[in-house]
Structure formats: structure tokens, C-alpha cells
PDB file of N, CA and C in Angstrom:
ATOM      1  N   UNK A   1      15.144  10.363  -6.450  1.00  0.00           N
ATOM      2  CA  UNK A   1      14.382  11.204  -5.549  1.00  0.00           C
ATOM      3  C   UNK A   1      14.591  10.692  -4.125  1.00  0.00           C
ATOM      4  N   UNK A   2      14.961  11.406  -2.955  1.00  0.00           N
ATOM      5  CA  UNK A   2      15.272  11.185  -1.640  1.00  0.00           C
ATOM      6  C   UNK A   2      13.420  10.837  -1.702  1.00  0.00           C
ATOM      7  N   UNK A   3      13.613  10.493  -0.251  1.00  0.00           N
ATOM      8  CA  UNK A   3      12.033  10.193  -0.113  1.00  0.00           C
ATOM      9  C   UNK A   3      11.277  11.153   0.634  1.00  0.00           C
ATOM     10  N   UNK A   4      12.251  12.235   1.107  1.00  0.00           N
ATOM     11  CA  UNK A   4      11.447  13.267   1.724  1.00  0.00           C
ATOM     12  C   UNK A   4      11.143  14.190   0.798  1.00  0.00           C
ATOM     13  N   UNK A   5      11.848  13.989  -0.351  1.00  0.00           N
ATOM     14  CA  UNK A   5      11.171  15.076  -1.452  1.00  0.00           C
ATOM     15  C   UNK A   5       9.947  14.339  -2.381  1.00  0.00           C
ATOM     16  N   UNK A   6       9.520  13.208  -2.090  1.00  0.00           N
ATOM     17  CA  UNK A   6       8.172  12.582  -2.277  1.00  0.00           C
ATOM     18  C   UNK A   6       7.319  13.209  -1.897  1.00  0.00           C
ATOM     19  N   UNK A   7       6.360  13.878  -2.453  1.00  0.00           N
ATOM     20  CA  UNK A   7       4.738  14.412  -2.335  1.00  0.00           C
ATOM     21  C   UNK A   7       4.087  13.151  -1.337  1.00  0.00           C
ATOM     22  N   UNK A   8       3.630  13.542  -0.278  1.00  0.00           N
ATOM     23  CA  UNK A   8       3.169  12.982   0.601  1.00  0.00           C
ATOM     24  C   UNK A   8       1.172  12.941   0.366  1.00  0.00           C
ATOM     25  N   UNK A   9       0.781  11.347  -0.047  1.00  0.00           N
ATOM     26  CA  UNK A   9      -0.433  11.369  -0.421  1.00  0.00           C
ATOM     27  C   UNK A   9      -1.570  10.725   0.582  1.00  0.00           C
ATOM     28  N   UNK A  10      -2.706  10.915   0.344  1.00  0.00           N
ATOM     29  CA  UNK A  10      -3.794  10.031   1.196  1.00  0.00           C
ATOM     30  C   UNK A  10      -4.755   9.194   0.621  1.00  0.00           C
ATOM     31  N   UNK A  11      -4.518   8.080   0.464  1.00  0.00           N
ATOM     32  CA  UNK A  11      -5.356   7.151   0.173  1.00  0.00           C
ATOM     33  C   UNK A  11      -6.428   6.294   0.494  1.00  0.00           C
ATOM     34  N   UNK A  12      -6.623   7.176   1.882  1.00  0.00           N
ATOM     35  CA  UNK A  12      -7.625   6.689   2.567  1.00  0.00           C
ATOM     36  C   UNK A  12      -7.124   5.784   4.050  1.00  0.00           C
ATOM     37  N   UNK A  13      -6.224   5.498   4.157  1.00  0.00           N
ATOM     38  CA  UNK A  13      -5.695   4.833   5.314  1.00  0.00           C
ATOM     39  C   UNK A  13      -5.848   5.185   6.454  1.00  0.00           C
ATOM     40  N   UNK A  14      -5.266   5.123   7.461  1.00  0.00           N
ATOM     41  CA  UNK A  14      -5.693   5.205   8.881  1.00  0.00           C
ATOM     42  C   UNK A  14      -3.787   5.065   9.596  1.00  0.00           C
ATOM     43  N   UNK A  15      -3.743   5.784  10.358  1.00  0.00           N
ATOM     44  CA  UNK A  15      -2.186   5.249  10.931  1.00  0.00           C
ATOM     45  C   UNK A  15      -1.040   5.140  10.391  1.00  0.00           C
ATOM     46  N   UNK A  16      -0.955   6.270   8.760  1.00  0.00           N
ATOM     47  CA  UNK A  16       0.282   5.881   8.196  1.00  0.00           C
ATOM     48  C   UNK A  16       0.762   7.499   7.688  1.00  0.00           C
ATOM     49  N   UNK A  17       1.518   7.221   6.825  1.00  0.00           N
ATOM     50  CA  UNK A  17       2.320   8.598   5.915  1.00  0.00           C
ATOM     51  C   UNK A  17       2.877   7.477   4.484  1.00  0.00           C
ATOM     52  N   UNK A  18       1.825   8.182   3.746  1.00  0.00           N
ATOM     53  CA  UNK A  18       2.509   7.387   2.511  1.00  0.00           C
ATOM     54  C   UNK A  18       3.130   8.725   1.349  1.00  0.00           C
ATOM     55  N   UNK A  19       3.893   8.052   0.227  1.00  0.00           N
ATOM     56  CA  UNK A  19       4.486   8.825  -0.372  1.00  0.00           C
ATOM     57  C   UNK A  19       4.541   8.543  -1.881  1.00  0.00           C
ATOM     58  N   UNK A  20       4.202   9.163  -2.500  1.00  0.00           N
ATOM     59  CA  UNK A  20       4.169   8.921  -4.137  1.00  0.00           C
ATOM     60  C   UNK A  20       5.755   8.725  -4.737  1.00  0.00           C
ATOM     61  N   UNK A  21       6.406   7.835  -5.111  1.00  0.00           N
ATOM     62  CA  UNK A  21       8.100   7.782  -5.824  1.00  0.00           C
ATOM     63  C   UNK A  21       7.896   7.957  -6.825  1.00  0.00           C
ATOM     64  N   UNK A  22       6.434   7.909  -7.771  1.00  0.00           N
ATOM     65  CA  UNK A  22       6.789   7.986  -9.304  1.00  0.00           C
ATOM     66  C   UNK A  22       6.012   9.282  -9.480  1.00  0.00           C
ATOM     67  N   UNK A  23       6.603  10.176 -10.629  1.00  0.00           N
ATOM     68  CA  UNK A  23       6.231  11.131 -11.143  1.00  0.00           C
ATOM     69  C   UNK A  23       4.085  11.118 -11.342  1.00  0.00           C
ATOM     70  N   UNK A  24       3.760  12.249 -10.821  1.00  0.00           N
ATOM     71  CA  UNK A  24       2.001  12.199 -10.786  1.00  0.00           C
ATOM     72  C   UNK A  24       1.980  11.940 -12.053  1.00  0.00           C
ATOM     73  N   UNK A  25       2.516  12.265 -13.321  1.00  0.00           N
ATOM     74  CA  UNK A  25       2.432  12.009 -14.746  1.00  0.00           C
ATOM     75  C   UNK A  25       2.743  10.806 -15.316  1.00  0.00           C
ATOM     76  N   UNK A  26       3.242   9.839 -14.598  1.00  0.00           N
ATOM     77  CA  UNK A  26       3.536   8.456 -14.890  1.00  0.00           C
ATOM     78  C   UNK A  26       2.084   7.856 -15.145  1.00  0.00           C
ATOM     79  N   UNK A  27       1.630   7.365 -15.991  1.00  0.00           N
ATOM     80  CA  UNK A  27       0.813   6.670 -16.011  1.00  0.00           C
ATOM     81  C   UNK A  27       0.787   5.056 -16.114  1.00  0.00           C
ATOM     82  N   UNK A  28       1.575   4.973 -16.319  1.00  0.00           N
ATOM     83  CA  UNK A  28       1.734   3.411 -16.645  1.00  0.00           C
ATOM     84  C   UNK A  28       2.081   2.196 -15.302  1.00  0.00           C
ATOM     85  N   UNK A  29       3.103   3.179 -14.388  1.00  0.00           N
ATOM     86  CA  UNK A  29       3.045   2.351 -13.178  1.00  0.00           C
ATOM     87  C   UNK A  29       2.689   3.703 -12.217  1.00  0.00           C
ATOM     88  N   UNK A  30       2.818   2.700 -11.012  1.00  0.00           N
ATOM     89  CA  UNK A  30       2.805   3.888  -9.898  1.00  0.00           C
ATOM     90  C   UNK A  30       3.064   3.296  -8.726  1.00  0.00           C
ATOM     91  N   UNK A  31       4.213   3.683  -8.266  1.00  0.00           N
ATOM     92  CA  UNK A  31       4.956   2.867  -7.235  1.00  0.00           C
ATOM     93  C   UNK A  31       4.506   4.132  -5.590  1.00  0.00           C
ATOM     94  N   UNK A  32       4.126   3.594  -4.449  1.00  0.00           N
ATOM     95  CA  UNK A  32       4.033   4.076  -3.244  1.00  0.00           C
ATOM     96  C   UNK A  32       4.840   3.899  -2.122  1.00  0.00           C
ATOM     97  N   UNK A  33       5.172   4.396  -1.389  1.00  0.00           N
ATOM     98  CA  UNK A  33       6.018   3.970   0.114  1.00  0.00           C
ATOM     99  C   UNK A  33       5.266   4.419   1.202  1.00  0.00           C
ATOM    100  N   UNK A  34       4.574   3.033   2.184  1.00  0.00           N
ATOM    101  CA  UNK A  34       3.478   3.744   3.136  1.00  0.00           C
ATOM    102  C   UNK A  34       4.298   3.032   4.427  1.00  0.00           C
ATOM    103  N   UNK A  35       4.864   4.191   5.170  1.00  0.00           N
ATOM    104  CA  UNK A  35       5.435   4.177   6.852  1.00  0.00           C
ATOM    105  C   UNK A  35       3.947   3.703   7.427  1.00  0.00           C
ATOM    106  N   UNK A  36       3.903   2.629   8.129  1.00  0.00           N
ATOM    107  CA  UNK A  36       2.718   2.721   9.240  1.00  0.00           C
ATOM    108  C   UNK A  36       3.209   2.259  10.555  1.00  0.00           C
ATOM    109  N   UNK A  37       2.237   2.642  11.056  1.00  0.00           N
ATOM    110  CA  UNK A  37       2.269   2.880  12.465  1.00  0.00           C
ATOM    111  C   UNK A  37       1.567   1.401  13.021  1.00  0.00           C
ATOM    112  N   UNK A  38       2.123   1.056  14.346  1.00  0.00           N
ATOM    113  CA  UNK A  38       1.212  -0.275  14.926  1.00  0.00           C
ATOM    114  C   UNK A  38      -0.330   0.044  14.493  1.00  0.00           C
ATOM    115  N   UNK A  39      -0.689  -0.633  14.367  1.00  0.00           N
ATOM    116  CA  UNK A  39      -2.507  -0.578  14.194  1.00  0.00           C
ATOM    117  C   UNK A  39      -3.382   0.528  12.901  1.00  0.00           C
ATOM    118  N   UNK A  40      -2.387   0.535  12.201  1.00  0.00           N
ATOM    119  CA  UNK A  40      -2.513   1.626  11.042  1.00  0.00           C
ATOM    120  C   UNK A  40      -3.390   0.296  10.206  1.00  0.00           C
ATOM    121  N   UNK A  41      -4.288   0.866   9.108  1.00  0.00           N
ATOM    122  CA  UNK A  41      -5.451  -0.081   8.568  1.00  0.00           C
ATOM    123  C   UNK A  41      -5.758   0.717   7.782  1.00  0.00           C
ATOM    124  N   UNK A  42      -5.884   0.024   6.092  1.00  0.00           N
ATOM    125  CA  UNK A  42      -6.683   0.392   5.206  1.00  0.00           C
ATOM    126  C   UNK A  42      -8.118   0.983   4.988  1.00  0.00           C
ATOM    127  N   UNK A  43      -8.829   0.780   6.336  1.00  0.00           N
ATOM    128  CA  UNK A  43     -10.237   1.256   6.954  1.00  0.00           C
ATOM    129  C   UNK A  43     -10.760   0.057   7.423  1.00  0.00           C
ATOM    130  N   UNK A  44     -11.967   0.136   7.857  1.00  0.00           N
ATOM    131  CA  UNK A  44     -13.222  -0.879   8.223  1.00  0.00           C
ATOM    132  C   UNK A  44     -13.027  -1.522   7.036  1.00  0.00           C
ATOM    133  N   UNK A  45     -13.668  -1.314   5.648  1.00  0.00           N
ATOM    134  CA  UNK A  45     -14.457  -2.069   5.153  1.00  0.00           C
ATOM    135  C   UNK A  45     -13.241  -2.782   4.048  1.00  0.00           C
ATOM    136  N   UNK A  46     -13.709  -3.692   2.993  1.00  0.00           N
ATOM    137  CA  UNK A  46     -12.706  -4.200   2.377  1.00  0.00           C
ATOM    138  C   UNK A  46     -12.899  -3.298   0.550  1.00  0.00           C
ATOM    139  N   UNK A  47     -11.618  -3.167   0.053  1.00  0.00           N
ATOM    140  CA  UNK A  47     -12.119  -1.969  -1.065  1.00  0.00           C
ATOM    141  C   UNK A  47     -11.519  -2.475  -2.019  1.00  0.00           C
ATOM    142  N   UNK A  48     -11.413  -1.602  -3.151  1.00  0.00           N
ATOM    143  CA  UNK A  48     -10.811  -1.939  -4.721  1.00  0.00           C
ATOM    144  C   UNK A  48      -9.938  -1.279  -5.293  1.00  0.00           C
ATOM    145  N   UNK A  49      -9.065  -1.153  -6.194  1.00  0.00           N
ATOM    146  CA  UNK A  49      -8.246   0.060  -6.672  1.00  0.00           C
ATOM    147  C   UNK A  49      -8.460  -0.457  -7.942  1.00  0.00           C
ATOM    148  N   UNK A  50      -8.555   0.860  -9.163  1.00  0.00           N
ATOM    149  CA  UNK A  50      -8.534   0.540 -10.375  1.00  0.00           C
ATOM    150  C   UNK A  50      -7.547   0.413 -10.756  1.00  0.00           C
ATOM    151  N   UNK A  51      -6.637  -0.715 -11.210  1.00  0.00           N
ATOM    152  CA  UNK A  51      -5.667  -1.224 -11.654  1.00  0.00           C
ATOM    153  C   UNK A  51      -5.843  -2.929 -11.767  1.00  0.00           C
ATOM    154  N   UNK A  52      -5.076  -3.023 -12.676  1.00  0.00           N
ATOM    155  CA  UNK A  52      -4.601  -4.428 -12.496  1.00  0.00           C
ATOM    156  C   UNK A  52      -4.019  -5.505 -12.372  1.00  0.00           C
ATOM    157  N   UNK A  53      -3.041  -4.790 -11.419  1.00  0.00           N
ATOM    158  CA  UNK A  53      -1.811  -5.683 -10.541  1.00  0.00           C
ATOM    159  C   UNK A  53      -1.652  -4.799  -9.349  1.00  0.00           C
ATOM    160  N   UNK A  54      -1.313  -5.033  -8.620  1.00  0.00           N
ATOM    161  CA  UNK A  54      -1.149  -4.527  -7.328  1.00  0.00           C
ATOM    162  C   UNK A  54       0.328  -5.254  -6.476  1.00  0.00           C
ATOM    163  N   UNK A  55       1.309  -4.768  -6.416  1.00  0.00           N
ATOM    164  CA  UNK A  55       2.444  -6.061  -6.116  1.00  0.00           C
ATOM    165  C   UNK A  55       2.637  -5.220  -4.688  1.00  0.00           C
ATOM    166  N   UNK A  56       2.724  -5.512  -3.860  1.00  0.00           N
ATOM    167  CA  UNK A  56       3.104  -5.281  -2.192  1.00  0.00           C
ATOM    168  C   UNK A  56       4.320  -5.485  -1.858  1.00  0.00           C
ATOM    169  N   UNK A  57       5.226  -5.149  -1.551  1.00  0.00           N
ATOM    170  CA  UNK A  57       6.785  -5.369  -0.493  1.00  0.00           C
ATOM    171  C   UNK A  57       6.727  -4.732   0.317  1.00  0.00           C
ATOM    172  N   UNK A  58       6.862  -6.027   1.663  1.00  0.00           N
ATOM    173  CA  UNK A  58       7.260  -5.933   2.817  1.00  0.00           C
ATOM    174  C   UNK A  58       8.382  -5.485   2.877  1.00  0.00           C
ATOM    175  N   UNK A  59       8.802  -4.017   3.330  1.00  0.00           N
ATOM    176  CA  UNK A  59      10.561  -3.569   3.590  1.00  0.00           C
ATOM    177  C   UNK A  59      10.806  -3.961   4.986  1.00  0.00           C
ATOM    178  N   UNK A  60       9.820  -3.865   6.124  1.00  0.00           N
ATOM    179  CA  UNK A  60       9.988  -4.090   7.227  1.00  0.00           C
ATOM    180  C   UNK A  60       8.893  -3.980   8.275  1.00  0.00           C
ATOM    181  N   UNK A  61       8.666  -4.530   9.259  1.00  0.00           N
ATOM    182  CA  UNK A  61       7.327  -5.059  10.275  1.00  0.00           C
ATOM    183  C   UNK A  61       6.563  -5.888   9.372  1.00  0.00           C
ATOM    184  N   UNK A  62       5.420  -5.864   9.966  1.00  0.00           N
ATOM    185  CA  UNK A  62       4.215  -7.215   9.315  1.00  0.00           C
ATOM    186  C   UNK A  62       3.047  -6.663   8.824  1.00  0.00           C
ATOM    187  N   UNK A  63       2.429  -7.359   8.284  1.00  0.00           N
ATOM    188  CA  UNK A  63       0.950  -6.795   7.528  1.00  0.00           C
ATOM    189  C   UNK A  63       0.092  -8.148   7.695  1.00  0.00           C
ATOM    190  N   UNK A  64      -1.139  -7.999   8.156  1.00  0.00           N
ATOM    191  CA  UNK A  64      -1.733  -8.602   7.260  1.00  0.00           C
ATOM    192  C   UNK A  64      -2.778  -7.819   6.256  1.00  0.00           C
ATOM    193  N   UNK A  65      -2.882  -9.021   5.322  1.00  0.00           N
ATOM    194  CA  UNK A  65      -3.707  -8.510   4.125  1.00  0.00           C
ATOM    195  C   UNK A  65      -5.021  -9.206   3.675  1.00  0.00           C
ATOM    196  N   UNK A  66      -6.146  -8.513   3.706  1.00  0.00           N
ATOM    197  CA  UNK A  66      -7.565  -9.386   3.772  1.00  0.00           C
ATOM    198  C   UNK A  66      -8.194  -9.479   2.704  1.00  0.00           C
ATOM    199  N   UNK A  67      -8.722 -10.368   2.044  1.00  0.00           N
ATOM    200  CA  UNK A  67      -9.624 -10.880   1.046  1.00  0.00           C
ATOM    201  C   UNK A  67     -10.760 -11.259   1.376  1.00  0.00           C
ATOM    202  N   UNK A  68     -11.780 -11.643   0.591  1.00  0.00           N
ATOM    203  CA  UNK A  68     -13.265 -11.739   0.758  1.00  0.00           C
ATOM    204  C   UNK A  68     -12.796 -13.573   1.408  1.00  0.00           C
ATOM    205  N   UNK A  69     -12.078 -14.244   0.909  1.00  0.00           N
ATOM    206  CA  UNK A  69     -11.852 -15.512   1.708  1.00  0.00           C
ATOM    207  C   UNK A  69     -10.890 -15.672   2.196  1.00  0.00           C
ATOM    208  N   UNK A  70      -9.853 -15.135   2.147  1.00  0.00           N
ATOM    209  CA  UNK A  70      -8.064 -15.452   3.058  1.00  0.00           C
ATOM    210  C   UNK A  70      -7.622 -14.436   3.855  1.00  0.00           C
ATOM    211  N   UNK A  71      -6.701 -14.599   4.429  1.00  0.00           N
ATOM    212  CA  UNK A  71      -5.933 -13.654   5.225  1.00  0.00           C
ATOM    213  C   UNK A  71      -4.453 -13.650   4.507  1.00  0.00           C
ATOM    214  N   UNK A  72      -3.503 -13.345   4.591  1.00  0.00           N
ATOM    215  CA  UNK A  72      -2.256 -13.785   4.184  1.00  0.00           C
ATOM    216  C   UNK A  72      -1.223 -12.516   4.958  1.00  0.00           C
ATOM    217  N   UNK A  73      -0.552 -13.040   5.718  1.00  0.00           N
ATOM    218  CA  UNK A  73       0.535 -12.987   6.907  1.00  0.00           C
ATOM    219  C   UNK A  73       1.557 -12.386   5.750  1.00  0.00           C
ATOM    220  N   UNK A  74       2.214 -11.374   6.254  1.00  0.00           N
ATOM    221  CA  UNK A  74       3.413 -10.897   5.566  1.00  0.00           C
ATOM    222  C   UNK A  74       4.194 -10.600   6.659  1.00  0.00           C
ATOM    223  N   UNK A  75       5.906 -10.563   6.064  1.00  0.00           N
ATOM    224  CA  UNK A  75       6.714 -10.249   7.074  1.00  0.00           C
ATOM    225  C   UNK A  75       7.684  -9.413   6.151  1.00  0.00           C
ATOM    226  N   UNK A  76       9.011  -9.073   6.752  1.00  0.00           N
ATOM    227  CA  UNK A  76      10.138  -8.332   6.180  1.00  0.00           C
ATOM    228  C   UNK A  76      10.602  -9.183   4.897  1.00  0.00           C
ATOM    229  N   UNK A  77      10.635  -8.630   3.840  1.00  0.00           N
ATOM    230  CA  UNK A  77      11.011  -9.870   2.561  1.00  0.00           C
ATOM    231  C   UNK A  77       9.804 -10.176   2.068  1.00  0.00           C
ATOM    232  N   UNK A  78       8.605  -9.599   2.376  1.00  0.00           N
ATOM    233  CA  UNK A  78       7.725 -11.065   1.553  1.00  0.00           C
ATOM    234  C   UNK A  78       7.238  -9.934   0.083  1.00  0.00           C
ATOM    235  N   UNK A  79       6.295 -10.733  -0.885  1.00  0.00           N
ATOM    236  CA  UNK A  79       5.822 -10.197  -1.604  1.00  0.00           C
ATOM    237  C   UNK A  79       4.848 -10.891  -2.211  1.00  0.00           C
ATOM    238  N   UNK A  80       4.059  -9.288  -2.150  1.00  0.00           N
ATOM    239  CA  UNK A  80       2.247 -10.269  -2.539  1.00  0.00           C
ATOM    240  C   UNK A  80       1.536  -9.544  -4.019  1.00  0.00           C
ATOM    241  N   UNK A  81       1.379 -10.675  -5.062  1.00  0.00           N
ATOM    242  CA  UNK A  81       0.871  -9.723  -6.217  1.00  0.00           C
ATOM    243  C   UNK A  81      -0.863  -9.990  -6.522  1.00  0.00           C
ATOM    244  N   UNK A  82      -1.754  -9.196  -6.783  1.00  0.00           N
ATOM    245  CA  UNK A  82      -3.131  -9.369  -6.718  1.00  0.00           C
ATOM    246  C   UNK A  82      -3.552  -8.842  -8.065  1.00  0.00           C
ATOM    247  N   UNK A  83      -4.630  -8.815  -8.220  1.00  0.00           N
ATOM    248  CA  UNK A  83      -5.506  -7.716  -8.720  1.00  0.00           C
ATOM    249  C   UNK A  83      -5.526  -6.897  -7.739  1.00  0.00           C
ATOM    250  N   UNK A  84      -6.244  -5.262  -7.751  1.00  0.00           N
ATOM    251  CA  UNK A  84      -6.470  -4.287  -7.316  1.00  0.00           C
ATOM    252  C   UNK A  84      -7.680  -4.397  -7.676  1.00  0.00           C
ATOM    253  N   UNK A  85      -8.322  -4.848  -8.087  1.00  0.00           N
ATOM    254  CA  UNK A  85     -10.098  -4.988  -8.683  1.00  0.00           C
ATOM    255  C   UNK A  85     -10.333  -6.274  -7.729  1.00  0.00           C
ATOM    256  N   UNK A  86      -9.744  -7.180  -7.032  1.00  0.00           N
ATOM    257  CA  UNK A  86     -10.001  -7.981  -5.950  1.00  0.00           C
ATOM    258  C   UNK A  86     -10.473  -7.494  -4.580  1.00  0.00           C
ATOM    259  N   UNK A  87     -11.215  -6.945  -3.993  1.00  0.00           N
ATOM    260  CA  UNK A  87     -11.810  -6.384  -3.105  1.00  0.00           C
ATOM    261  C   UNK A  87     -10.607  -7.039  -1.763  1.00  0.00           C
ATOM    262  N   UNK A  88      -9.711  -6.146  -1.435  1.00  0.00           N
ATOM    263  CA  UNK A  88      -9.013  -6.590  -0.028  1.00  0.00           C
ATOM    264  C   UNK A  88      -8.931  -5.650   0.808  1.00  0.00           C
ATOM    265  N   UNK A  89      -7.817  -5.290   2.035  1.00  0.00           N
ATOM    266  CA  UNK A  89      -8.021  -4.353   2.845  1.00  0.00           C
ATOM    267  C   UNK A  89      -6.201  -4.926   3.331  1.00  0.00           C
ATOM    268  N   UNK A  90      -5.597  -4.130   4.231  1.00  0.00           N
ATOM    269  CA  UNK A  90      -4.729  -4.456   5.025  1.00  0.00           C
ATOM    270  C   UNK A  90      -4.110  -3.756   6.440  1.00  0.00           C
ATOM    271  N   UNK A  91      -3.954  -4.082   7.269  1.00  0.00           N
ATOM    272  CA  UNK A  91      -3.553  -3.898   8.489  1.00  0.00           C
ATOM    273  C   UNK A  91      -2.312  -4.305   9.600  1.00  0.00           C
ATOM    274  N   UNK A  92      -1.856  -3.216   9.747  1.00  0.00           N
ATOM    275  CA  UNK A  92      -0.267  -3.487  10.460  1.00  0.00           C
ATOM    276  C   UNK A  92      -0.876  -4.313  11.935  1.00  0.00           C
ATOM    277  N   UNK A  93      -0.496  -5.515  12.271  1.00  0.00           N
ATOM    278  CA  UNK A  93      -1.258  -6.481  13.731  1.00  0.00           C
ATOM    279  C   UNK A  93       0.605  -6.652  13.957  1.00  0.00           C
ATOM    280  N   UNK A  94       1.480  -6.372  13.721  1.00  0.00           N
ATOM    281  CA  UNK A  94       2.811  -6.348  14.358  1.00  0.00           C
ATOM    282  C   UNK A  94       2.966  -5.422  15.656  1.00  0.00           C
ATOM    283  N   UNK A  95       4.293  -6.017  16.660  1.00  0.00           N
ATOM    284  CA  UNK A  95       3.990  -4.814  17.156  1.00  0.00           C
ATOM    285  C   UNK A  95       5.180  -3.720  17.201  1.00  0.00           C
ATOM    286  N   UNK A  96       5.542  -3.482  15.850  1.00  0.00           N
ATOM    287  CA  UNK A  96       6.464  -2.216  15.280  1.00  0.00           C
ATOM    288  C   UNK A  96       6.034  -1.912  14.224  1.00  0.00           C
ATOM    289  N   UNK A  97       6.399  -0.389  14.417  1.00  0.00           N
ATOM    290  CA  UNK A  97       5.872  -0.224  12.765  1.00  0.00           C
ATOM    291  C   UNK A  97       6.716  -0.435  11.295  1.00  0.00           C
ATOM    292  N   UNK A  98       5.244  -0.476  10.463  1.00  0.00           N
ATOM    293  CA  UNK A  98       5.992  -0.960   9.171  1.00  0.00           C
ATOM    294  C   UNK A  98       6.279  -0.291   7.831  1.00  0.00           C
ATOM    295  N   UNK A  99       7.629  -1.036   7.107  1.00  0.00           N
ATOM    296  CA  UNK A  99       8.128   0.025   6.012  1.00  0.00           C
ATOM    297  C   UNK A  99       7.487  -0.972   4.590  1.00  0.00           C
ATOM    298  N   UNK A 100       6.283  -0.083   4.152  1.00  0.00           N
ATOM    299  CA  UNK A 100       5.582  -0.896   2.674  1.00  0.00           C
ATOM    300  C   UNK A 100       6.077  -0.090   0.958  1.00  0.00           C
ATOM    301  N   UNK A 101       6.494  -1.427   0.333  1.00  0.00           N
ATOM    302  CA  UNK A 101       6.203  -0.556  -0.844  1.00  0.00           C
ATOM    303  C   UNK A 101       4.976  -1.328  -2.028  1.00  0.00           C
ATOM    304  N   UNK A 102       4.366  -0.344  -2.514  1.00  0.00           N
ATOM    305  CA  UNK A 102       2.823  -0.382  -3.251  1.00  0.00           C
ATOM    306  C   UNK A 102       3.449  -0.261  -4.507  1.00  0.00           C
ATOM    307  N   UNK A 103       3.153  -1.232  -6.121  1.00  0.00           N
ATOM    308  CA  UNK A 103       3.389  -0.962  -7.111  1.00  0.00           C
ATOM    309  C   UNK A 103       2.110  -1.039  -7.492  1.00  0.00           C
ATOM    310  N   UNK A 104       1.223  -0.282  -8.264  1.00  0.00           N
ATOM    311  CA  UNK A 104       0.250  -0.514  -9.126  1.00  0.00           C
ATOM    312  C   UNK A 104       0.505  -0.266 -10.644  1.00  0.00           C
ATOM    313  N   UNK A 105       0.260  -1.052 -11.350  1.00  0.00           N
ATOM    314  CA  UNK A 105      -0.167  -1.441 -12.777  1.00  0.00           C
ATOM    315  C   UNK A 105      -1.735  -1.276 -13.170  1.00  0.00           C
ATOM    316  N   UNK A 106      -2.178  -0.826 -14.068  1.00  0.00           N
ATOM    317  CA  UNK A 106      -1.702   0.861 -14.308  1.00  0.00           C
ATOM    318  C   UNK A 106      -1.400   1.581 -13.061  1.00  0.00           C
ATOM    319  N   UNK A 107      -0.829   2.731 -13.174  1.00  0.00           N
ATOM    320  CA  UNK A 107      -1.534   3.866 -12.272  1.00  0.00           C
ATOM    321  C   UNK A 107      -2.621   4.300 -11.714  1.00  0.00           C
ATOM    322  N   UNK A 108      -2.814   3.863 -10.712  1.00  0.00           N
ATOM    323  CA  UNK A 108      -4.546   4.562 -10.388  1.00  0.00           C
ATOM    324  C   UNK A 108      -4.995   5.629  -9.647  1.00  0.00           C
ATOM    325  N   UNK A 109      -4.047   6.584  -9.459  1.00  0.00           N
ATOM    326  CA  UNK A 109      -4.116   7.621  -8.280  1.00  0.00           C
ATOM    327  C   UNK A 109      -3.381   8.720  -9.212  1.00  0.00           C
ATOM    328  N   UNK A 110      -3.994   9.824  -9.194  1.00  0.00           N
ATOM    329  CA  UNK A 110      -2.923  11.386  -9.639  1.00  0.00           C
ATOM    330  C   UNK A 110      -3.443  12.269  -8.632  1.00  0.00           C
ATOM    331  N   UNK A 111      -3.989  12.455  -8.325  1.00  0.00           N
ATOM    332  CA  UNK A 111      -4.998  13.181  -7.040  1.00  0.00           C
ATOM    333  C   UNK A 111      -3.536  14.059  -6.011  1.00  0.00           C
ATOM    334  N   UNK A 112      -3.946  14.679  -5.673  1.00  0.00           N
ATOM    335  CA  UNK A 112      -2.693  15.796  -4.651  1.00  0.00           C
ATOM    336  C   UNK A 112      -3.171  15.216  -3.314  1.00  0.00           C
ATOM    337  N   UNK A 113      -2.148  15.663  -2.589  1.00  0.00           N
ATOM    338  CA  UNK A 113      -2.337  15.113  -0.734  1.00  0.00           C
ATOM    339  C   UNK A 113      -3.839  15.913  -0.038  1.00  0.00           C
TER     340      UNK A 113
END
């Protein structure tokens, strides 16, 4: 799938364009690609996703990513795996924008744009 023929979704973010790569019927994984913009942010508050893995790749610019106790700095190359039931948040503080890809284990999103 090119990525412009990706269903373009909203997950609540602020400052981005994200894109669904795996079929809405996939249940088992569910992989995302979120373009953001300088100062693009998961919201104010810090949240949860039902799943239970959450793996992050940095394709390009920076993130950080917030937890109830850490911060953790990402750059081009990095990769961060969590729970999604870990209450975090994340925010582009680079100053270009950035290319993310989102794997969740399970799937936790079928919802339309």
C-alpha cells in the first residue's frame, strides 16, 4: 500500500496526519504512520491505549515521550517498546517535523477518520 492510499485516522493528537498501514480488519496488530508537525502533542493530559505493547519508531525528527515518572528523548533510529495500558503522552520539542511509526499489539483502534 503507497501511503497515500492509507485511510487517514484521528487519534486524538494535536499537530499531525496519521495513517492506518494495516487493514481496519487486522486485529492482531496494528501498525500507524503519524507525520507531525513542530509542536504537534498527544494532548494535555497523559493517556492509555488498550493494547499491550506499543513499539514506537523514530523514522525521522525527535519526540519526546512522557510517563507518570520519565521522559525519554528519541531521535531518527531510536525505538521505544511499552505497554499501552502505561499511562504516557508524546510530543514533537524538535525543531523539524517528524516521521513516526506506531505498532500496537493487539489492535486497538477500527474507528474511521
Amino acid at each position: 500500500m503507497h501511503i497515500e492510499d492509507a485511510p487517514r485516522i484521528n487519534l486524538g493528537g494535536r499537530g499531525l496526519v496519521e495513517r492506518m498501514l494495516t487493514p481496519r480488519s487486522q486485529s492482531r496488530v496494528q501498525v500507524l504512520r503519524s507525520f507531525l508537525d513542530v509542536g504537534a502533542s498527544g494532548g494535555d493530559d497523559l493517556y492509555t491505549i488498550n493494547c499491550d505493547v506499543e513499539v514506537l519508531h523514530v523514522l525521522a525528527g525527535e519526540l519526546e515521550v512522557l510517563f507518570t515518572n520519565r521522559t525519554v528523548v528519541m531521535a531518527a533510529g531510536d525505538t521505544l517498546t511499552f505497554s499501552g495500558r502505561e499511562p504516557h503522552n508524546w510530543r514533537n520539542t524538535g525543531s523539524t517535523s517528524a516521521d513516526i511509526i506506531w505498532t500496537l499489539v493487539p489492535a486497538a483502534w477500527s474507528g474511521s477518520s
